[in-house]
C-alpha atoms as a PDB file:
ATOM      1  CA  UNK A   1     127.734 180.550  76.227  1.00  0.00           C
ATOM      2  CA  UNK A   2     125.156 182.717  74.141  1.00  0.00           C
ATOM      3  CA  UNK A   3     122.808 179.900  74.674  1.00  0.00           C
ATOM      4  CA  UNK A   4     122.929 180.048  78.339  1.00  0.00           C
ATOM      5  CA  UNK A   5     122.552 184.047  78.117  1.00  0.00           C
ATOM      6  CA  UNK A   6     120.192 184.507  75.575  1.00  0.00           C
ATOM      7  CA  UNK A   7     118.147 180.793  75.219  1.00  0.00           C
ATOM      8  CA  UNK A   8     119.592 180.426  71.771  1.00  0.00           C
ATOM      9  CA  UNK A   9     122.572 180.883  69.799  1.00  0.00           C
ATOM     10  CA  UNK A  10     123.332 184.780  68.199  1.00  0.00           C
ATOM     11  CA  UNK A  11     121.640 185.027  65.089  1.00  0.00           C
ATOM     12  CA  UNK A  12     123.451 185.991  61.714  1.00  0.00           C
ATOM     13  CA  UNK A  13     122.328 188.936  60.369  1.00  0.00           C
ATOM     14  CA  UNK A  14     123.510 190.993  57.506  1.00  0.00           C
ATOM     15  CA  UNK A  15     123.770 194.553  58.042  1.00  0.00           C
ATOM     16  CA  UNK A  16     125.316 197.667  57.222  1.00  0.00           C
ATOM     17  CA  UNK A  17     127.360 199.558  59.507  1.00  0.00           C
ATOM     18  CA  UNK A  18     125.508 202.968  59.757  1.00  0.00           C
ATOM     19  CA  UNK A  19     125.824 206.004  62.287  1.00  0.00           C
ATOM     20  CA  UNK A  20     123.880 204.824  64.959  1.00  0.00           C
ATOM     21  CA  UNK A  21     125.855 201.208  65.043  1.00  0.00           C
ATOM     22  CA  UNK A  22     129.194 202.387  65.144  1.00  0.00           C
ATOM     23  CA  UNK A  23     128.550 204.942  67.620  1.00  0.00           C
ATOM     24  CA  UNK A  24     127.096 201.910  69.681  1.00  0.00           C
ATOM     25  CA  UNK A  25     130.399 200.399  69.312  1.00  0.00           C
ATOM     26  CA  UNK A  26     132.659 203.101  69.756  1.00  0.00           C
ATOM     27  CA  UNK A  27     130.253 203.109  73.072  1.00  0.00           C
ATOM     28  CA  UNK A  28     131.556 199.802  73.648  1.00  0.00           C
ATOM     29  CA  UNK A  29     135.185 200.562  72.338  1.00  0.00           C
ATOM     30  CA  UNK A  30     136.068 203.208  74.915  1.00  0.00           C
ATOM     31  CA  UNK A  31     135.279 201.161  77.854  1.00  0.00           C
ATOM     32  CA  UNK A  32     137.756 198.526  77.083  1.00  0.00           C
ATOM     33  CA  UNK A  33     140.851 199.855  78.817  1.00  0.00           C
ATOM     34  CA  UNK A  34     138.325 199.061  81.953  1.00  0.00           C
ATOM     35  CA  UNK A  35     137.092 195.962  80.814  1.00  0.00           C
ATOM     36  CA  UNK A  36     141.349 195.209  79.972  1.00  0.00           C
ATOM     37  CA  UNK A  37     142.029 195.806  83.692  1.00  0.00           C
ATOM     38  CA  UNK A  38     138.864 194.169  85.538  1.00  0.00           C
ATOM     39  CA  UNK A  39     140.077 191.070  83.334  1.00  0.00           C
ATOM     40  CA  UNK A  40     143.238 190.804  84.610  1.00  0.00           C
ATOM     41  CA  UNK A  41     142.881 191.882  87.689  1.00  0.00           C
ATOM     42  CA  UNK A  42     141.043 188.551  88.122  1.00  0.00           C
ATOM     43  CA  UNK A  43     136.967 188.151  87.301  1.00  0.00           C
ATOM     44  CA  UNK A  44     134.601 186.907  90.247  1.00  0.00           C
ATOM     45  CA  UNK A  45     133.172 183.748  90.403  1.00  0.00           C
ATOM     46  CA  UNK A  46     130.523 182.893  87.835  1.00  0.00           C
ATOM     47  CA  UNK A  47     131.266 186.087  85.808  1.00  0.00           C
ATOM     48  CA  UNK A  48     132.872 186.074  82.111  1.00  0.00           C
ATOM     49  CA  UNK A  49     133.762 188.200  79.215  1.00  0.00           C
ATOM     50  CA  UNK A  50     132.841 188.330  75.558  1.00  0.00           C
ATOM     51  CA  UNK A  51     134.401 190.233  72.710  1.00  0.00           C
ATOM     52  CA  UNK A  52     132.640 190.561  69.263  1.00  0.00           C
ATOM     53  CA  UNK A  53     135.228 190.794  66.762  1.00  0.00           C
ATOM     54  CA  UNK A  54     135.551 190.432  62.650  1.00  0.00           C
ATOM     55  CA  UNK A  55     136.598 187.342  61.230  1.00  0.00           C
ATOM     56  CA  UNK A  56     136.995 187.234  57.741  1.00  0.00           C
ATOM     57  CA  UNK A  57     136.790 184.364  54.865  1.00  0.00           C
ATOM     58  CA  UNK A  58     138.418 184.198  52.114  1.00  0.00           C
ATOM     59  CA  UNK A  59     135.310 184.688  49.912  1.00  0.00           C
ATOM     60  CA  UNK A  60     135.348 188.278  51.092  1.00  0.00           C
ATOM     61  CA  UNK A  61     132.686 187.851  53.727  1.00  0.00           C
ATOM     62  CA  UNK A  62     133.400 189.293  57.013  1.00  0.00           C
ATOM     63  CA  UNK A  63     131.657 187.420  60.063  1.00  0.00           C
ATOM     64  CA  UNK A  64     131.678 188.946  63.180  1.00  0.00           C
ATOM     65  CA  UNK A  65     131.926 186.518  65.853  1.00  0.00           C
ATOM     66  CA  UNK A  66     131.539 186.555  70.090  1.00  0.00           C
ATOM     67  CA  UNK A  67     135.174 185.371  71.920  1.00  0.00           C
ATOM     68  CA  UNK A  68     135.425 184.399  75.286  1.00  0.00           C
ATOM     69  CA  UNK A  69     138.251 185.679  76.704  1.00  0.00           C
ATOM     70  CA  UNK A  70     141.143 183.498  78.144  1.00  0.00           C
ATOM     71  CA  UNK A  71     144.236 186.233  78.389  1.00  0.00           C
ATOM     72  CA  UNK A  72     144.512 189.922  77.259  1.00  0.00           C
ATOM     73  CA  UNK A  73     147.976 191.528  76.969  1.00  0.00           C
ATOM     74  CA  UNK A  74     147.885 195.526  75.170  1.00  0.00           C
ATOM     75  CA  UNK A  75     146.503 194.129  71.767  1.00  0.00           C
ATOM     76  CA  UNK A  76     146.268 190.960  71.994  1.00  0.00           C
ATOM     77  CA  UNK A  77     143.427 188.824  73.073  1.00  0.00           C
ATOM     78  CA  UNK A  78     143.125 185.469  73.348  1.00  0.00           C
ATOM     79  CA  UNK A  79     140.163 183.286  74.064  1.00  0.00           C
ATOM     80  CA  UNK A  80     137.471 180.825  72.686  1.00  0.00           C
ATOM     81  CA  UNK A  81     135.335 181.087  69.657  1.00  0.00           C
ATOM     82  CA  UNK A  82     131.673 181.156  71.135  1.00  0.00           C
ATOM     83  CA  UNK A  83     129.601 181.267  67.371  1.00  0.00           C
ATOM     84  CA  UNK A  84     129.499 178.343  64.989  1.00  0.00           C
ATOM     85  CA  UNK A  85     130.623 180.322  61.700  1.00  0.00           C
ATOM     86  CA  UNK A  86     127.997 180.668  59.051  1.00  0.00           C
ATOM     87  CA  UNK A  87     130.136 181.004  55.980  1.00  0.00           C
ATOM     88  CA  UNK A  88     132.823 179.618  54.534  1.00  0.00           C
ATOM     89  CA  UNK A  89     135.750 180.161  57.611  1.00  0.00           C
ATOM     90  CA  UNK A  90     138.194 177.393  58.572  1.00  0.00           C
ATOM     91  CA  UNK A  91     136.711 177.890  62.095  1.00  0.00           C
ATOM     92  CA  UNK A  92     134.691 176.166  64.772  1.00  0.00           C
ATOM     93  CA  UNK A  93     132.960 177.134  67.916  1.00  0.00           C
ATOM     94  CA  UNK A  94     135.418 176.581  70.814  1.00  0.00           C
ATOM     95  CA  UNK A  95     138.597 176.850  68.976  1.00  0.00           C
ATOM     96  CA  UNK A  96     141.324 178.833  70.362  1.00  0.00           C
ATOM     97  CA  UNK A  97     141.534 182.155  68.583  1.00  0.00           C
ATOM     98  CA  UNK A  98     143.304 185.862  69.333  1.00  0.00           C
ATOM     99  CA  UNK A  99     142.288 189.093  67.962  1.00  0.00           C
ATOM    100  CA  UNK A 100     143.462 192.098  68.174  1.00  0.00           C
ATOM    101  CA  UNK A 101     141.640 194.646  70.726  1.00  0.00           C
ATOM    102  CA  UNK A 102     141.818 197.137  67.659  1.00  0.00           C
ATOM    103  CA  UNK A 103     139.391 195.680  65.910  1.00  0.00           C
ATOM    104  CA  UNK A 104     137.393 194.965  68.584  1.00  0.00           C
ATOM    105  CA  UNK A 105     133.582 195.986  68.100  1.00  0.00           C
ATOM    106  CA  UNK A 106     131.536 195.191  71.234  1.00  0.00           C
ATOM    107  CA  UNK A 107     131.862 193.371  74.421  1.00  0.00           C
ATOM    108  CA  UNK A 108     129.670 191.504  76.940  1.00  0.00           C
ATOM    109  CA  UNK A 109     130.307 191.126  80.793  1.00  0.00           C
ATOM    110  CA  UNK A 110     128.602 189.010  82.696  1.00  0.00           C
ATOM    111  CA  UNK A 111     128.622 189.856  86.264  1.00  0.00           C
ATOM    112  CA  UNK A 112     128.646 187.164  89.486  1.00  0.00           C
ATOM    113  CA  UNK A 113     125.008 188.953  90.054  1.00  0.00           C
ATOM    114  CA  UNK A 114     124.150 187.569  86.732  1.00  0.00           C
ATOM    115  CA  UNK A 115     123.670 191.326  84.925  1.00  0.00           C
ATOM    116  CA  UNK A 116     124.526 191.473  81.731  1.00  0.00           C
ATOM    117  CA  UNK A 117     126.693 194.790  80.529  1.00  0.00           C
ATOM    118  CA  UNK A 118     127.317 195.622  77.018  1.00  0.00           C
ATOM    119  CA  UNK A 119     126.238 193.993  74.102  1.00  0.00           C
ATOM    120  CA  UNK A 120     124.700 197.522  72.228  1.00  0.00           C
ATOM    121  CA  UNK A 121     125.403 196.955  69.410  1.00  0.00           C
ATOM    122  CA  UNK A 122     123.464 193.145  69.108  1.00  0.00           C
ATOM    123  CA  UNK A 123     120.233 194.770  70.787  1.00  0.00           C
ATOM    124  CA  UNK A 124     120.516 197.721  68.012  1.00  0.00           C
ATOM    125  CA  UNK A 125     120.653 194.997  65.085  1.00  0.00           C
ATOM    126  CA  UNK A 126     117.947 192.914  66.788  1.00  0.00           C
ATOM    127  CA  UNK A 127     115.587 195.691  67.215  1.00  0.00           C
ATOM    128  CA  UNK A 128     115.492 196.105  63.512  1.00  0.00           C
ATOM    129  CA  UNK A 129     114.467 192.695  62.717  1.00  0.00           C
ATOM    130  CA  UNK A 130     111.261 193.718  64.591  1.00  0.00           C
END
């Protein structure tokens, strides 16, 4: 799914979580109650949802990784791996996984129109590769 949205798959990047990327993700965080309800009220044709959340290893390394949403009830949120882990995690792209919308750190929606919303906090990190 990045593929299709971006050309190529999300890149992994380490980086510290400073001022101006958490306040890109709270950003993110407070529209989720809306991004909850447009989800299950039913999304239009051609349109999807993405979650970045943290997945951690058991080496310690935390991997935070796009989900494509399948079902959302309160907390919980279910849906499909998008990244092919980097490190050591006994995951796989496409796997069923849930996460909890607590720890929930960005989101991207694509519209029917094809317009992209969200996804701050990835155009933050990638800016400072530049």
């Amino acid at each position: 799914m990045l593929a299709a949205v971006f050309g190529a798959g999300s890149p992994v990047v380490p980086m510290m979580h400073d001022d101006a990327l958490n306040a890109a993700s709270q950003r993110a965080r407070s529209k989720l109650p809306a991004l909850r309800a447009l989800f299950n009220n039913g999304l239009a044709p051609g349109g999807f949802l993405l979650l970045k959340a943290p997945f951690d290893a058991a080496d310690g390394v935390r991997e935070w990784m796009w989900v494509e949403v399948s079902s959302w009830t309160d907390d919980a949120i279910t849906g499909f791996l998008v990244n092919e882990p980097a490190s050591s995690l006994d995951l796989h792209a496409g796997q069923t996984v849930e996460v909890a919308e607590s720890t929930v750190f960005d989101y991207m929606h694509k519209r029917s129109d094809g317009v992209i919303d969200g996804n701050e906090t990835e155009r933050l990190i990638c800016s400072r590769l530049n």
